[in-house]
Protein backbone atom coordinates (compact mmCIF):
# COMPACT_ATOMS: atom_id res chain seq x y z
CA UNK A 1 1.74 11.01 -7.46
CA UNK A 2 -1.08 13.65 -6.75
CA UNK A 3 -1.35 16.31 -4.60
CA UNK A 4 -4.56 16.58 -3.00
CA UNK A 5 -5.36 18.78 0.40
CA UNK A 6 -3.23 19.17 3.20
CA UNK A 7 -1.16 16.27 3.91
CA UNK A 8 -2.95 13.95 1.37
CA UNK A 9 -1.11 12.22 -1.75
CA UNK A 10 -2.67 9.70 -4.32
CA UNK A 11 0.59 6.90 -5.03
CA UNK A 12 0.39 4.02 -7.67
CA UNK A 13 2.01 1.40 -6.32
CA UNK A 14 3.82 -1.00 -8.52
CA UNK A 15 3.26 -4.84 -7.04
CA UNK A 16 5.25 -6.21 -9.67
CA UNK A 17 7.95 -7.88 -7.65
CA UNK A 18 5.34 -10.29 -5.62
CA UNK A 19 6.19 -12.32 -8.55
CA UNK A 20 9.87 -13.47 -6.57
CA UNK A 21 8.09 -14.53 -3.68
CA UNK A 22 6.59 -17.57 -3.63
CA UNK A 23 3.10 -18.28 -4.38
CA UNK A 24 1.04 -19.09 -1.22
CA UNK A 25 3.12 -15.81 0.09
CA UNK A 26 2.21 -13.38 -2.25
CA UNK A 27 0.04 -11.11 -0.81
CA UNK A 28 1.79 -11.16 2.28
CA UNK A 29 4.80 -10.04 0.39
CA UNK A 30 2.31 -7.36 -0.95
CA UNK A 31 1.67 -6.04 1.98
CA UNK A 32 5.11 -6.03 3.08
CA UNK A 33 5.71 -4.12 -0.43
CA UNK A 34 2.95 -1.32 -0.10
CA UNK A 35 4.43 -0.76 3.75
CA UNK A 36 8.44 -0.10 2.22
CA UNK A 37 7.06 1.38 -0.46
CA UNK A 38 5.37 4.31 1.69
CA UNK A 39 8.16 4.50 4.33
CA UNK A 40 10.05 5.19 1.43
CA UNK A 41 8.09 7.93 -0.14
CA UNK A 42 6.50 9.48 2.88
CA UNK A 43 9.39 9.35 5.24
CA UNK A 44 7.02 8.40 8.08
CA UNK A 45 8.04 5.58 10.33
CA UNK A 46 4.91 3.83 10.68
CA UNK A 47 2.59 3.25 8.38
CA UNK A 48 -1.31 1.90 9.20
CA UNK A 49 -2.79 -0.08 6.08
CA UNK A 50 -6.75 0.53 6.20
CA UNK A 51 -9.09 -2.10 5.83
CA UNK A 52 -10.26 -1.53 1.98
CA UNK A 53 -6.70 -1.57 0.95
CA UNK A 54 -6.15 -5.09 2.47
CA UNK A 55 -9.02 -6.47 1.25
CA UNK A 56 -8.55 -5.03 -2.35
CA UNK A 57 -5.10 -7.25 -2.27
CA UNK A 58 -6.30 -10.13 -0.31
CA UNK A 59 -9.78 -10.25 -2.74
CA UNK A 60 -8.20 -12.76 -4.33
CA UNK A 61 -6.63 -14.93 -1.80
CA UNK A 62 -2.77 -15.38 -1.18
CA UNK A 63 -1.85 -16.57 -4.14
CA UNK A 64 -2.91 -13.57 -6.81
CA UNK A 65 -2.83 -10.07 -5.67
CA UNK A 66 -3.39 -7.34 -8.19
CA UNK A 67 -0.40 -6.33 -10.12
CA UNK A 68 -1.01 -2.84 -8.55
CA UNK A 69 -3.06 -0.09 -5.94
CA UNK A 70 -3.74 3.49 -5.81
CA UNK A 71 -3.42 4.39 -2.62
CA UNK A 72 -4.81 7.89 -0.60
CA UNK A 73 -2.06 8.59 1.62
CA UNK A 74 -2.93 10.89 4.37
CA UNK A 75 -0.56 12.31 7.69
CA UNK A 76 -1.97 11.35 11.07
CA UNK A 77 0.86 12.89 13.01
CA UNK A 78 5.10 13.69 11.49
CA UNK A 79 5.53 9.82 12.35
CA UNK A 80 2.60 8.19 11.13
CA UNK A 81 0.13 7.61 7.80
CA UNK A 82 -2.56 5.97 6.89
CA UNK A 83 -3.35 4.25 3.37
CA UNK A 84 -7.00 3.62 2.02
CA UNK A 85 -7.78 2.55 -1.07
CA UNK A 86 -8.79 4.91 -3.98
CA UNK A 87 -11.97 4.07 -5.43
């Protein structure tokens, strides 16, 4: 985890456990895994995945998402946050 300007954090997010699911569900179940994962860490209780991120774990298709994302994290308002893709 970084610390970057107000409100901002840089998370690597571990995607390792896509592996149970599976595997025409995987990146759905990576999706579902980068959402817990920042409710978890960011104590927000929504969470808006931007469009780069999605693609980056959809690029390719459902059945192999990457085994991990780094992930800008920034605080719309105290209940939501956003999460692009780091490039």
């Amino acid at each position: 985890m970084e610390e970057r300007g107000e409100g901002e954090r840089i998370y690597t997010i571990p995607l390792r456990d896509v592996k149970k699911a599976p595997r025409w569900k995987r990146s759905n179940r990576a999706i579902a895994l980068v959402r817990d994962f920042l409710l978890r860490h960011t104590k927000a209780s929504y969470v808006v995945i931007g469009n780069s991120l999605n693609e980056r774990i959809w690029s390719r298709g459902a059945q192999k998402p990457p085994s991990r994302v780094r992930v800008r994290v920034t605080k719309e308002d105290e209940e939501t946050v956003r999460a692009e893709l780091v490039e």
